[in-house]
N, C-alpha and C. Protein backbone atom coordinates (compact mmCIF):
# COMPACT_ATOMS: atom_id res chain seq x y z
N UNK A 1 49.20 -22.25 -34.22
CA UNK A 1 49.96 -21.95 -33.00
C UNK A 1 49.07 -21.92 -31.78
N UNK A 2 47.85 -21.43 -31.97
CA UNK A 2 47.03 -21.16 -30.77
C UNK A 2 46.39 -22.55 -30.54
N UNK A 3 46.19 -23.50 -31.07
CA UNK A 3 45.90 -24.71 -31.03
C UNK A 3 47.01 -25.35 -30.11
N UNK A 4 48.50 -25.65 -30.99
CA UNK A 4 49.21 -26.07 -30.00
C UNK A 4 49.36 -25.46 -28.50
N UNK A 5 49.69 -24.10 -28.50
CA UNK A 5 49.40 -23.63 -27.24
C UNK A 5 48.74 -24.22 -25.99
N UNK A 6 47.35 -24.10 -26.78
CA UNK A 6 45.92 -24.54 -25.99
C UNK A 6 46.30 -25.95 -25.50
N UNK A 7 47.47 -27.31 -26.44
CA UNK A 7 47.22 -28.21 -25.92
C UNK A 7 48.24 -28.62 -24.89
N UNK A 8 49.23 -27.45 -25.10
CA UNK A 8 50.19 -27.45 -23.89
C UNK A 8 49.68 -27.28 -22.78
N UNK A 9 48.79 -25.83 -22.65
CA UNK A 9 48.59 -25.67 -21.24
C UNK A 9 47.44 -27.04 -20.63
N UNK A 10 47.01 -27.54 -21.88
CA UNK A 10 45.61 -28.31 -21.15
C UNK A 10 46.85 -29.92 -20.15
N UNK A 11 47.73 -29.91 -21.30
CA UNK A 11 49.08 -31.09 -20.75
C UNK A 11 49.44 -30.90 -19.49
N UNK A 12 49.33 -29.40 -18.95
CA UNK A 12 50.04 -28.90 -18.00
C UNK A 12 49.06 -28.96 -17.02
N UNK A 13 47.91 -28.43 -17.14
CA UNK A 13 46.72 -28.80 -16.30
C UNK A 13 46.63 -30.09 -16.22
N UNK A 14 47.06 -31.62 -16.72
CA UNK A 14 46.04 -32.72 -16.36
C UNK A 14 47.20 -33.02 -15.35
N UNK A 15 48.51 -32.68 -16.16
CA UNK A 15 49.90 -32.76 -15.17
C UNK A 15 49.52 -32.59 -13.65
N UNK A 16 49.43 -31.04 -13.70
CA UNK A 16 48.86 -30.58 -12.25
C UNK A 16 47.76 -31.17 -11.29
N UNK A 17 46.73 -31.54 -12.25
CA UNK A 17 45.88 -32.31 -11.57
C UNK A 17 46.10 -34.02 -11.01
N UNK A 18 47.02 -33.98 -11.94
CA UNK A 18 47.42 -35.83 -11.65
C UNK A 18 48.49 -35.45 -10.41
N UNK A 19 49.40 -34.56 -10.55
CA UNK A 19 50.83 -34.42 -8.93
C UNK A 19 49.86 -33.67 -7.92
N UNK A 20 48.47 -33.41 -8.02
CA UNK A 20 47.76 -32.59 -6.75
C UNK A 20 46.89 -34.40 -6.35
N UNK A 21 46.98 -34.67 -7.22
CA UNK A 21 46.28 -35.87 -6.81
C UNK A 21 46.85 -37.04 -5.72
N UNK A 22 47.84 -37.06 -6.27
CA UNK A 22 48.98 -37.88 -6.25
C UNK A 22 49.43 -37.64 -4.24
N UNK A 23 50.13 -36.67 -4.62
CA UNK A 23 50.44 -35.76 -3.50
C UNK A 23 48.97 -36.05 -2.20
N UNK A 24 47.87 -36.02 -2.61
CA UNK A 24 46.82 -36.10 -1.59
C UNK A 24 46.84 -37.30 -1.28
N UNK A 25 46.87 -38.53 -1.90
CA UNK A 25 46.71 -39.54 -1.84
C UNK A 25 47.87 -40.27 -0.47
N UNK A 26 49.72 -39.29 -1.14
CA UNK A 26 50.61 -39.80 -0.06
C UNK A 26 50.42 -39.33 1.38
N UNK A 27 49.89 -37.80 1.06
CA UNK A 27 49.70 -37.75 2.63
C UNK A 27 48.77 -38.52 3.20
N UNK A 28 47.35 -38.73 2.63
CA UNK A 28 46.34 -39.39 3.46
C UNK A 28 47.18 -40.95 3.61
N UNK A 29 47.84 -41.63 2.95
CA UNK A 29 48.37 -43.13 3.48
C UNK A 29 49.57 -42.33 4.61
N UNK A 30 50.27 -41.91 4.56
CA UNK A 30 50.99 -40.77 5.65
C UNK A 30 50.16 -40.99 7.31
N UNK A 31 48.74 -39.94 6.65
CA UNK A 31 48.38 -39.49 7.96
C UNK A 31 47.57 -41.29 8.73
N UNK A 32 47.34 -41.94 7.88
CA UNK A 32 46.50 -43.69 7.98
C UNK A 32 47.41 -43.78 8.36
N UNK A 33 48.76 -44.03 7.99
CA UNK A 33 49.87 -44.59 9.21
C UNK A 33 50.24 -44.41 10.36
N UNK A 34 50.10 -43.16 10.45
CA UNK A 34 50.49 -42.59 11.87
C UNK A 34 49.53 -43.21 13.07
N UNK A 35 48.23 -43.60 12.20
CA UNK A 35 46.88 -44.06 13.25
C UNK A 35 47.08 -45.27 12.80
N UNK A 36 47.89 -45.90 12.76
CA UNK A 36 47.71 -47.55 12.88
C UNK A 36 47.90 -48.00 14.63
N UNK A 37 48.10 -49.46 14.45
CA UNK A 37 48.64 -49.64 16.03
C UNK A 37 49.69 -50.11 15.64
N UNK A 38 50.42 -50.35 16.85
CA UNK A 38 51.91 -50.37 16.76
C UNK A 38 52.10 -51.41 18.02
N UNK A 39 53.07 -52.18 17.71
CA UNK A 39 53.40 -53.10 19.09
C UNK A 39 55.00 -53.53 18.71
N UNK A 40 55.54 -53.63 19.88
CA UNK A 40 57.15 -54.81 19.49
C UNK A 40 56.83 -55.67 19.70
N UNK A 41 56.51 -56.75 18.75
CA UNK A 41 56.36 -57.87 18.91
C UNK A 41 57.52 -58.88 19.82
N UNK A 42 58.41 -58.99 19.11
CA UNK A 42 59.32 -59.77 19.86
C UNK A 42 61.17 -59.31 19.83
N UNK A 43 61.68 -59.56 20.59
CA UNK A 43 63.67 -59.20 20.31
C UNK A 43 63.94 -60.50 19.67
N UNK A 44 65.07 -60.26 18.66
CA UNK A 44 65.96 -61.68 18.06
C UNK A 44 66.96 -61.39 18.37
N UNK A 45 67.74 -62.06 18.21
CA UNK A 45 69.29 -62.76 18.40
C UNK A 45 70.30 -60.94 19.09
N UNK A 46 69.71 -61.53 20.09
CA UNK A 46 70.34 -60.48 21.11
C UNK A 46 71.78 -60.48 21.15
N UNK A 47 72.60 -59.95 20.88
CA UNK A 47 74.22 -60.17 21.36
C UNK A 47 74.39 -59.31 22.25
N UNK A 48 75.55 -59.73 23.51
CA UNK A 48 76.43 -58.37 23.72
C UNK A 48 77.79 -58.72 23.80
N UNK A 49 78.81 -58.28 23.12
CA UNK A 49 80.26 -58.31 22.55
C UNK A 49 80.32 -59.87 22.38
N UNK A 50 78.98 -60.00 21.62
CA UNK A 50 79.05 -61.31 20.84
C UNK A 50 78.42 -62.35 21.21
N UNK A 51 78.15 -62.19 22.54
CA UNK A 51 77.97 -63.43 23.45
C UNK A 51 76.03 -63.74 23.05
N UNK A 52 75.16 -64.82 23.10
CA UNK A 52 73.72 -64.82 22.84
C UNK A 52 73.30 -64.27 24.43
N UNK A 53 72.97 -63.40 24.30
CA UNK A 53 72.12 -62.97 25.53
C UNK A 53 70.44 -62.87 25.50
N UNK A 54 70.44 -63.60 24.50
CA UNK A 54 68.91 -63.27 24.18
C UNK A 54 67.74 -63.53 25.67
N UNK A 55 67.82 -64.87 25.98
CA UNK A 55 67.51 -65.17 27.61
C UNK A 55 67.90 -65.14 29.03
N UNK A 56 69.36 -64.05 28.83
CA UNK A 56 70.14 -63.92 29.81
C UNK A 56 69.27 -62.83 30.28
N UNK A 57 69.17 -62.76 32.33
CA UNK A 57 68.31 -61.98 32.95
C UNK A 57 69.35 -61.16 33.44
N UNK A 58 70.75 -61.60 33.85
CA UNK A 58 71.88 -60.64 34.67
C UNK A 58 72.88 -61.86 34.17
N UNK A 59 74.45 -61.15 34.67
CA UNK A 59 75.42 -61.67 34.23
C UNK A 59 76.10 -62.71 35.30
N UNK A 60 75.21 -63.06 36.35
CA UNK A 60 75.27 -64.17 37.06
C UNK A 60 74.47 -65.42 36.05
N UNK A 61 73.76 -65.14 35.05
CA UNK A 61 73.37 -66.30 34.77
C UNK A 61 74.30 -66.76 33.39
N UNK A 62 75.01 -66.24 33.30
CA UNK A 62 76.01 -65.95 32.39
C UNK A 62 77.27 -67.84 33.15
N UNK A 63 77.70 -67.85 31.84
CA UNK A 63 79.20 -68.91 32.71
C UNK A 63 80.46 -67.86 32.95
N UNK A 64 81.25 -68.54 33.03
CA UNK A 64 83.03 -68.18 33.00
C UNK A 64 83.49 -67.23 32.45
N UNK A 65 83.30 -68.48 31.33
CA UNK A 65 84.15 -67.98 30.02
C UNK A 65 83.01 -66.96 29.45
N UNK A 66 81.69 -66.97 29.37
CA UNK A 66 81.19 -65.62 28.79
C UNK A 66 80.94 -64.52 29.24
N UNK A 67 81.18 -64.64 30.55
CA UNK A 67 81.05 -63.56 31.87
C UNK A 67 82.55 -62.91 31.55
N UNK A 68 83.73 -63.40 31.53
CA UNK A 68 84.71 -63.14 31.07
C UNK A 68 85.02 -62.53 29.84
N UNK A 69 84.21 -63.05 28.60
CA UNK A 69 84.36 -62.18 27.54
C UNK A 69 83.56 -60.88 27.84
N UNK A 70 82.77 -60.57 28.26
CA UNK A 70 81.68 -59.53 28.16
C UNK A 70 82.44 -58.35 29.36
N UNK A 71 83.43 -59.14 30.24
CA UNK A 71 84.40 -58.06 31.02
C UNK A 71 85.24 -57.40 30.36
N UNK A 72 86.28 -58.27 29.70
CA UNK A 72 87.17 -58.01 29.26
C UNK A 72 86.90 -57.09 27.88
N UNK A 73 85.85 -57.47 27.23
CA UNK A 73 85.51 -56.28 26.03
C UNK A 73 84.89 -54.93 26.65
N UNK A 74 84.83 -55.10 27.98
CA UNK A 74 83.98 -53.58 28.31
C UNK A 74 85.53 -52.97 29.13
N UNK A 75 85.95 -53.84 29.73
CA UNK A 75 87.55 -53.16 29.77
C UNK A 75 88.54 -52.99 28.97
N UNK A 76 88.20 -53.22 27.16
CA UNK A 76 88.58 -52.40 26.71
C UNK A 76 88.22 -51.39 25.80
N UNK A 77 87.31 -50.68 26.50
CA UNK A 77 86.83 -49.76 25.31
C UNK A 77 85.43 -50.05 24.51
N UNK A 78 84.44 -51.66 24.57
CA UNK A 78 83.72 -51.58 23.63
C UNK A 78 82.80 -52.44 24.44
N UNK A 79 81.40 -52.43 24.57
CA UNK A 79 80.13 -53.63 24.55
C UNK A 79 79.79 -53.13 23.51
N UNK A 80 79.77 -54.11 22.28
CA UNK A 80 78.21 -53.56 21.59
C UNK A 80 77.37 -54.66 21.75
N UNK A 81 76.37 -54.32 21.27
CA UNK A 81 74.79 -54.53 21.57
C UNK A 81 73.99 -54.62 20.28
N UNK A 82 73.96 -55.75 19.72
CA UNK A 82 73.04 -56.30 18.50
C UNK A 82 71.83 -56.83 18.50
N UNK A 83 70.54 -56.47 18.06
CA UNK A 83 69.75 -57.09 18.25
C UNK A 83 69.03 -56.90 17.09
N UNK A 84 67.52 -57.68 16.67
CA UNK A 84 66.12 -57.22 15.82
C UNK A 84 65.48 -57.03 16.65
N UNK A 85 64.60 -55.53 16.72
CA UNK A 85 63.28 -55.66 17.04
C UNK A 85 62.39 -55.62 15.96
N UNK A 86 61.55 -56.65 16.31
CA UNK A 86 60.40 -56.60 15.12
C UNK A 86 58.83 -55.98 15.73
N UNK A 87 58.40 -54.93 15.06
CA UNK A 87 57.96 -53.95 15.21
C UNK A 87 56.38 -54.34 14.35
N UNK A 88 55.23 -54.51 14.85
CA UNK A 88 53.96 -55.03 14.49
C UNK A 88 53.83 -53.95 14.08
N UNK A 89 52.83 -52.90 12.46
CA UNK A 89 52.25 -52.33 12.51
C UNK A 89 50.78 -52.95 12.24
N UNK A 90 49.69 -52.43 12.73
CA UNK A 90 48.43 -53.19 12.60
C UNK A 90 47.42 -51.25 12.07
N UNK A 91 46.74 -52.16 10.55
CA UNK A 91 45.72 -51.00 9.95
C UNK A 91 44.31 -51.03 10.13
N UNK A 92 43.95 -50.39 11.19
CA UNK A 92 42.07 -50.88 11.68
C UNK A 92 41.56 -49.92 10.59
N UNK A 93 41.97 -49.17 9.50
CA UNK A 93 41.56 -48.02 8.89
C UNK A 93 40.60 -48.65 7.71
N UNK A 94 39.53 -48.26 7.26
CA UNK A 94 39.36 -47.92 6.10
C UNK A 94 40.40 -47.81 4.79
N UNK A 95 41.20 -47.35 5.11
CA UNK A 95 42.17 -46.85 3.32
C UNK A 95 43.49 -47.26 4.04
N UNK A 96 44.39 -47.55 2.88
CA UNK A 96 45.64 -48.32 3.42
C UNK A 96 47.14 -47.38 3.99
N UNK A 97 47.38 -47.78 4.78
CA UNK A 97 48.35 -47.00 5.19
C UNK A 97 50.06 -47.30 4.49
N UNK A 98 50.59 -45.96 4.41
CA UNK A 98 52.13 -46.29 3.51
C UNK A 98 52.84 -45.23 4.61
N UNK A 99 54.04 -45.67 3.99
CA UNK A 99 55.24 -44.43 4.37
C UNK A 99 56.45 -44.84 3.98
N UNK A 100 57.41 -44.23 3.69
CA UNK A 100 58.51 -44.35 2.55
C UNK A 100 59.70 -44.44 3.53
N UNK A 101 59.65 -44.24 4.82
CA UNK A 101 61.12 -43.92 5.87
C UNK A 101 60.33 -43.67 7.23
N UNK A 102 61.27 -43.97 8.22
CA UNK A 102 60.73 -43.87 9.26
C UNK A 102 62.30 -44.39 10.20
N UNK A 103 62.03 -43.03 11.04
CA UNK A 103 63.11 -42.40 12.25
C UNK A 103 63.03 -42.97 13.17
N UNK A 104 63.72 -43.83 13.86
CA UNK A 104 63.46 -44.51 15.14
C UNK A 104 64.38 -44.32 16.24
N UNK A 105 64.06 -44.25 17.21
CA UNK A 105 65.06 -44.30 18.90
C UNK A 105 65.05 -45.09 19.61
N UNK A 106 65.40 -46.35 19.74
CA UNK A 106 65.95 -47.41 20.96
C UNK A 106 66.07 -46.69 22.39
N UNK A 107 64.57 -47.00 23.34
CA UNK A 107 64.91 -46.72 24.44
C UNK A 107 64.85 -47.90 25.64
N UNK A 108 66.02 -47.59 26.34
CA UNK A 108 66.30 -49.02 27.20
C UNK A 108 65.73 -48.17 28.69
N UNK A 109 64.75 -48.45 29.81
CA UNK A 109 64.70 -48.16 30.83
C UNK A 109 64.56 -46.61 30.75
N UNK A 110 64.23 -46.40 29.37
CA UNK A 110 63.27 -44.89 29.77
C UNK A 110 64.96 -44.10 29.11
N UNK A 111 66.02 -44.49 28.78
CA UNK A 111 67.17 -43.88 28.32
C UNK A 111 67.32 -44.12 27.06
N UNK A 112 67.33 -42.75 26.49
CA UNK A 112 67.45 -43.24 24.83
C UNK A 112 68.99 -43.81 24.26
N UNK A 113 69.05 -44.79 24.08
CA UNK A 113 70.42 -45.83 23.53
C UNK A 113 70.75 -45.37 22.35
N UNK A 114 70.26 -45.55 21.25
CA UNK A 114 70.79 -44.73 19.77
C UNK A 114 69.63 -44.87 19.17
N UNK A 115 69.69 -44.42 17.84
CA UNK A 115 68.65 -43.80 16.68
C UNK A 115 69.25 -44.51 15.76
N UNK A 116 68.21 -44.52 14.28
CA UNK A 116 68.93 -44.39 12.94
C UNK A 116 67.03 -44.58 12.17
N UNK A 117 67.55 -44.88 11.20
CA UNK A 117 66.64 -44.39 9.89
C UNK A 117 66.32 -45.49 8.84
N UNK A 118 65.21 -46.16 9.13
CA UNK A 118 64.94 -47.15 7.65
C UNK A 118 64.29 -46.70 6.79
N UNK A 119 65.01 -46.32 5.40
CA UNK A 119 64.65 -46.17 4.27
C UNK A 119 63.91 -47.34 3.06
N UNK A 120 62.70 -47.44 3.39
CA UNK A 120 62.16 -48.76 2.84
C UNK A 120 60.56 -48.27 2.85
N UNK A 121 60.39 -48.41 2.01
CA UNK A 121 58.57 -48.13 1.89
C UNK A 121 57.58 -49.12 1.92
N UNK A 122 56.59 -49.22 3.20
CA UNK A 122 56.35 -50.17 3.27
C UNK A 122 54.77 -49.64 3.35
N UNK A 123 53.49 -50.67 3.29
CA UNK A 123 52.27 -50.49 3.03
C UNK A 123 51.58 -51.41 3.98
N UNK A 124 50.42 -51.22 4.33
CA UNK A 124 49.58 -51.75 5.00
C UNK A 124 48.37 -51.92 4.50
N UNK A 125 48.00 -53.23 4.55
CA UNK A 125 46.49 -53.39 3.46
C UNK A 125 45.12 -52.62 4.98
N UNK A 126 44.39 -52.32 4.44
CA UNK A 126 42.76 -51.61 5.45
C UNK A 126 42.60 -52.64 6.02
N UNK A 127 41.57 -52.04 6.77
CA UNK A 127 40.77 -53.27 7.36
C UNK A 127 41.37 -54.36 8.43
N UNK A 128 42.37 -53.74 8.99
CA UNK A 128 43.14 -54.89 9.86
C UNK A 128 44.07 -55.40 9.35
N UNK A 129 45.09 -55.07 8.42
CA UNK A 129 46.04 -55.84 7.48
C UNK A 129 47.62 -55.59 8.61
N UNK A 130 48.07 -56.66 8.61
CA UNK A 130 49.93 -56.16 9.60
C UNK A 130 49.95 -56.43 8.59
N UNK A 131 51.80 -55.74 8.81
CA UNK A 131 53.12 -55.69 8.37
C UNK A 131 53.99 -55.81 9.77
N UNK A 132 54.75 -56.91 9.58
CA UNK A 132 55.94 -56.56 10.46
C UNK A 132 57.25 -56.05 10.15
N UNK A 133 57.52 -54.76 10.60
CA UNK A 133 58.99 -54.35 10.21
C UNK A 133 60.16 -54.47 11.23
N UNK A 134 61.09 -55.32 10.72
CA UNK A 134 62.46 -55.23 11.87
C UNK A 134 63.25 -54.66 11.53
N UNK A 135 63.81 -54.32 12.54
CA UNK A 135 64.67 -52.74 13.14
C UNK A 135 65.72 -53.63 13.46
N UNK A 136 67.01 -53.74 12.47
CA UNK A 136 68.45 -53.98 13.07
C UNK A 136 69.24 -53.01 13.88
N UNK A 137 69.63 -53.11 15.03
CA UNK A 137 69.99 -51.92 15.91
C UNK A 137 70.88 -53.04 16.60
N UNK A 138 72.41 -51.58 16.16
CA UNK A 138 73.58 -52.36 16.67
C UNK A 138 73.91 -50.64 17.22
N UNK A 139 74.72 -51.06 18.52
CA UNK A 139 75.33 -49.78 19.56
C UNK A 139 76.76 -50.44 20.21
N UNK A 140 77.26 -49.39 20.27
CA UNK A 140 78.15 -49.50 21.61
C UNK A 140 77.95 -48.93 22.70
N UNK A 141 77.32 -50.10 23.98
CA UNK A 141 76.71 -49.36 25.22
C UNK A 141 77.95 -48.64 25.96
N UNK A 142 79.43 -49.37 25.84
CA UNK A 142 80.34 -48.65 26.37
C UNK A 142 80.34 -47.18 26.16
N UNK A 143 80.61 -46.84 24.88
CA UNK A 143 80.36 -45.41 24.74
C UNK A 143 79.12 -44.39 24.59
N UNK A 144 77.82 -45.24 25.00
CA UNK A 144 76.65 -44.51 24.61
C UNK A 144 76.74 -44.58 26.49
N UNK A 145 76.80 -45.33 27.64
CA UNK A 145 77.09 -45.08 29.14
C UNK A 145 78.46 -44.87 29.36
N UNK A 146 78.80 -43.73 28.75
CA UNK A 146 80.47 -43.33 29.18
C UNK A 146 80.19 -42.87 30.78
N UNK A 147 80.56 -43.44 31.56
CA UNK A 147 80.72 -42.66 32.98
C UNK A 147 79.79 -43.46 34.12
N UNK A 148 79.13 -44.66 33.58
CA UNK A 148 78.79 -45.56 34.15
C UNK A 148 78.99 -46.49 34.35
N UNK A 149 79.31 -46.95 36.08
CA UNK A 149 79.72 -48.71 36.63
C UNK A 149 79.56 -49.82 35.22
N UNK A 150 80.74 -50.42 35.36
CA UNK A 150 80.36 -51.48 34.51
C UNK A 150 79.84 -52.55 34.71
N UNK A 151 79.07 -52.67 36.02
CA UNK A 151 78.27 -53.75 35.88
C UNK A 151 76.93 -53.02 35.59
N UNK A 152 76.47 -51.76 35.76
CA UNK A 152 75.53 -50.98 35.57
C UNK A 152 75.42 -51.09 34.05
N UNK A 153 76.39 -51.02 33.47
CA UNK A 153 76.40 -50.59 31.97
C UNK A 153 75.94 -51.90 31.20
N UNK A 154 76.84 -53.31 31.90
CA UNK A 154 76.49 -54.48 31.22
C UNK A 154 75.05 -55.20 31.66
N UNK A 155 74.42 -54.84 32.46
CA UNK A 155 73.16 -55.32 33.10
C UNK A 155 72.25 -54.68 32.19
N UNK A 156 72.32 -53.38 31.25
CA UNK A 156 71.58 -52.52 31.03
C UNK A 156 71.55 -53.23 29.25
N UNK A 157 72.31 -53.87 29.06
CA UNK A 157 72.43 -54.64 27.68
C UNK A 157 71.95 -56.43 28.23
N UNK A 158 71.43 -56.50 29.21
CA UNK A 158 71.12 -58.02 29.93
C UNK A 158 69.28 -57.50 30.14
N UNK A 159 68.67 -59.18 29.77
CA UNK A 159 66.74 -58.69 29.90
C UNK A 159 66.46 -57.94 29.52
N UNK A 160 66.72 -58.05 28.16
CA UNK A 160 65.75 -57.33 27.32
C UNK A 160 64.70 -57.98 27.06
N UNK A 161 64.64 -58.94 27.12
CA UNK A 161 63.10 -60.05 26.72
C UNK A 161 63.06 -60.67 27.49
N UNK A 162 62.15 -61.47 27.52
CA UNK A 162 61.46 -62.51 28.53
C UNK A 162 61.34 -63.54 27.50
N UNK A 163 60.28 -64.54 27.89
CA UNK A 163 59.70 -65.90 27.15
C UNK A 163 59.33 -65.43 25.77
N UNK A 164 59.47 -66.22 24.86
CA UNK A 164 59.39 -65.76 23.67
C UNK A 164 59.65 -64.69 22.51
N UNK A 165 60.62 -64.27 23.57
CA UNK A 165 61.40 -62.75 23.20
C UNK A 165 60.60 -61.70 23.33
N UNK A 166 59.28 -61.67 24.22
CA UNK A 166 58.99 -60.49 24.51
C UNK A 166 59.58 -59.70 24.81
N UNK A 167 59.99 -58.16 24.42
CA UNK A 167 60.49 -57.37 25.07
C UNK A 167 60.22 -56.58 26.22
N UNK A 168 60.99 -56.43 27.43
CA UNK A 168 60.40 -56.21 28.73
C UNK A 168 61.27 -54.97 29.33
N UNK A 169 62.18 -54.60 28.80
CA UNK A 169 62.56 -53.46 29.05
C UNK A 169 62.74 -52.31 27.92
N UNK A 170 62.57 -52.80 26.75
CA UNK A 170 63.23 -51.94 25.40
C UNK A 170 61.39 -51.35 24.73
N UNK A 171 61.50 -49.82 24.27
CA UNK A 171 60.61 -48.87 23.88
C UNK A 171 60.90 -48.31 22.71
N UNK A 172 60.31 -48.27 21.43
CA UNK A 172 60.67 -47.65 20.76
C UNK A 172 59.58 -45.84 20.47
N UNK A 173 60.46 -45.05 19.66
CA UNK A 173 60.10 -44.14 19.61
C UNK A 173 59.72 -43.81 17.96
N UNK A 174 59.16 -43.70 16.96
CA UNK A 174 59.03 -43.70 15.40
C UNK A 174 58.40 -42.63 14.86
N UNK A 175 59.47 -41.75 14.33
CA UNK A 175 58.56 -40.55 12.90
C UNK A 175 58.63 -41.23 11.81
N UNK A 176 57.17 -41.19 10.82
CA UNK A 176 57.35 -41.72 9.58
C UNK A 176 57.77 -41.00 8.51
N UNK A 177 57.94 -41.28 7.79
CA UNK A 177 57.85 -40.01 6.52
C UNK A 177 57.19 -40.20 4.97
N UNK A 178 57.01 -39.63 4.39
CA UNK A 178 56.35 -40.04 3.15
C UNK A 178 56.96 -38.84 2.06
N UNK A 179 57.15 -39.41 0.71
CA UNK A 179 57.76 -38.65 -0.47
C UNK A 179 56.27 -38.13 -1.30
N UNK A 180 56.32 -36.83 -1.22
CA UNK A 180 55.48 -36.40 -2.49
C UNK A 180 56.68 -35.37 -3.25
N UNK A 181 56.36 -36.37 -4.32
CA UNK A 181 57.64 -35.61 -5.26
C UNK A 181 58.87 -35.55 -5.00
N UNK A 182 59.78 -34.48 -4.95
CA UNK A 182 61.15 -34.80 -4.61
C UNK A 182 61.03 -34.50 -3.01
N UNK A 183 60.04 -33.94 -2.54
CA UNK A 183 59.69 -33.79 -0.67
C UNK A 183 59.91 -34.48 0.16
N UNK A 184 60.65 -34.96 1.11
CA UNK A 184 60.23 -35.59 2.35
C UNK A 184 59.58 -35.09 3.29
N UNK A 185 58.31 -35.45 3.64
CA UNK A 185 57.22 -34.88 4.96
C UNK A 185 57.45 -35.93 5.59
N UNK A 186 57.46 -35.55 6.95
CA UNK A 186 57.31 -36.03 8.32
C UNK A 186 56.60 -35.55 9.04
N UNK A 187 56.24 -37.21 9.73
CA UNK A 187 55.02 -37.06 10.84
C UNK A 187 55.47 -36.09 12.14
N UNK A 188 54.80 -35.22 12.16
CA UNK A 188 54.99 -33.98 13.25
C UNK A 188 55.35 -33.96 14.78
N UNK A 189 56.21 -35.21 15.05
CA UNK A 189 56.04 -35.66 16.33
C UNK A 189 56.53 -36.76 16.28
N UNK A 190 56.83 -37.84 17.42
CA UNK A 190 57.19 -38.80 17.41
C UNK A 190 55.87 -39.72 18.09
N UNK A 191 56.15 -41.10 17.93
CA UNK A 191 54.92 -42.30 17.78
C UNK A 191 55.82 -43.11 19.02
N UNK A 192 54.98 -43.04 20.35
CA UNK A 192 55.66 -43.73 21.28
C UNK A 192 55.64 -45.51 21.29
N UNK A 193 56.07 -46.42 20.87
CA UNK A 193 55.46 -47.60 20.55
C UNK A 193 56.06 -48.42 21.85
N UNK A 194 55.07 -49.51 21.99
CA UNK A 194 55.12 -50.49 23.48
C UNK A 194 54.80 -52.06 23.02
N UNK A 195 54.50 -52.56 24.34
CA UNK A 195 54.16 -53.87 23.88
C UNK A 195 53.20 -54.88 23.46
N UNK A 196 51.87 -53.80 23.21
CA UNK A 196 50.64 -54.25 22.80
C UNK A 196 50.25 -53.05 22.01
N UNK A 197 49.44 -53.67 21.41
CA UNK A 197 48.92 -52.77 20.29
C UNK A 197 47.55 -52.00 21.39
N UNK A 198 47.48 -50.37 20.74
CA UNK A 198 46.52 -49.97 21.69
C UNK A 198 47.41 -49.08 22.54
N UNK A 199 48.53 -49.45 22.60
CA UNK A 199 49.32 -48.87 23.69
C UNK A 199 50.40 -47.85 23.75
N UNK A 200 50.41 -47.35 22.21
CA UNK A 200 51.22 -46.30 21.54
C UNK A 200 50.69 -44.90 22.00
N UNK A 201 51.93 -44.04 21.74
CA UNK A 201 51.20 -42.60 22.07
C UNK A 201 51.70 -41.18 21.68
N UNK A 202 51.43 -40.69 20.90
CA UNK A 202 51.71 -39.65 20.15
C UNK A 202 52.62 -38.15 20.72
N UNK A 203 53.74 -37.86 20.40
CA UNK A 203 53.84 -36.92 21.00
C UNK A 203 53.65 -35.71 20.00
C-alpha cells in the first residue's frame, strides 16, 4: 500500500510540475506577444450597403445609381459597413510569440465603430517571423451614428484606404488572451495598433 501511495503522489508531483510548466511557458508566448509589432497592413473589399467603396474618397466620386443606393439604404434604417483588415503581427523576440483570442475595436477618426472577438490561436515564429491576421468587421454605421447628418454618417464609411488599400483613417485597438488550463488571461490593457510597425502603443 505504501508503495502504491508513494507512486501516486510522485504521479501527482510530475503532473504538477508538467501544468506549472506548461502554464509558464503560455504566459511567456502571452507576454512575447504583447511585444511584437503590429501594423494594418492593408483594407479589402470595403462595402457600404453593398456598394465597392474600397477606392471611393467621398460620395461625389460615387455615380447615380450608387450614390442612390447608399441614400436610400441610410433612409431606411441601415448602412452597413464590411470590410478585412489585415493586421501584420511582426516577432523581433528571441522565443515565439502565441495567443489563443484576441479583443479588438474598430476605430474610425479617433471614434470607436464596433468590437468583437477572434477566437483562433495563432503563433509567431522568433527572430522576425509575421503572421498576418484578418479581422472581418461588419457594422451598421446607421445605428452605431444614430443622431448624425447623413452625409456625415456616409462619408465616415467613405476613405478608408488609399493606394493599395492602405488604411488612412481606420485604428485598431487589441487585448490578447492566452488559455492556461481551463483560464482565460488577458493582456492587461489594450495594444493601440497603426500603420507601421514601431508605431503601436500600450495602454
Amino acid at each position: 500500500m505504501k508503495e502504491i501511495a508513494m507512486r501516486v503522489k510522485t504521479s501527482i508531483f510530475v503532473l504538477f510540475v508538467l501544468f506549472t510548466s506548461i502554464s509558464c511557458r503560455q504566459l511567456k508566448e502571452l507576454q512575447t506577444f504583447a511585444n511584437c509589432d503590429f501594423r494594418l497592413a492593408n483594407l479589402e473589399n470595403t462595402t457600404l450597403a453593398g456598394i465597392n467603396v474600397q477606392n471611393v474618397r467621398s460620395i461625389s466620386d460615387l455615380n447615380l445609381v450608387q450614390a442612390a443606393k447608399i441614400t436610400q439604404s441610410y433612409a431606411s434604417g441601415s448602412l452597413p459597413l464590411n470590410l478585412i483588415v489585415n493586421m501584420e503581427v511582426k516577432n523581433p523576440n528571441a522565443t515565439t510569440a502565441a495567443m489563443n483570442s484576441v479583443d479588438w475595436i474598430m476605430v474610425i477618426d479617433d471614434k470607436e465603430i464596433v468590437d468583437g472577438t477572434i477566437n483562433e490561436r495563432v503563433q509567431i515564429a522568433p527572430d522576425g517571423g509575421v503572421t498576418t491576421l484578418p479581422i472581418r468587421i461588419s457594422t451598421d454605421l446607421r445605428k452605431v451614428l444614430s443622431g448624425m447628418p447623413a452625409e456625415q454618417a456616409v462619408n465616415m464609411g467613405l476613405g478608408l484606404s488609399g493606394n493599395g488599400g492602405k488604411p488612412t483613417r481606420v485604428t485598431l485597438k487589441i487585448k490578447p488572451s492566452i488559455m492556461v488550463g481551463q483560464t482565460v488571461l488577458k493582456y492587461p490593457g489594450y495594444i493601440n495598433v497603426n500603420q507601421d510597425f514601431g508605431g503601436s502603443s500600450r495602454q
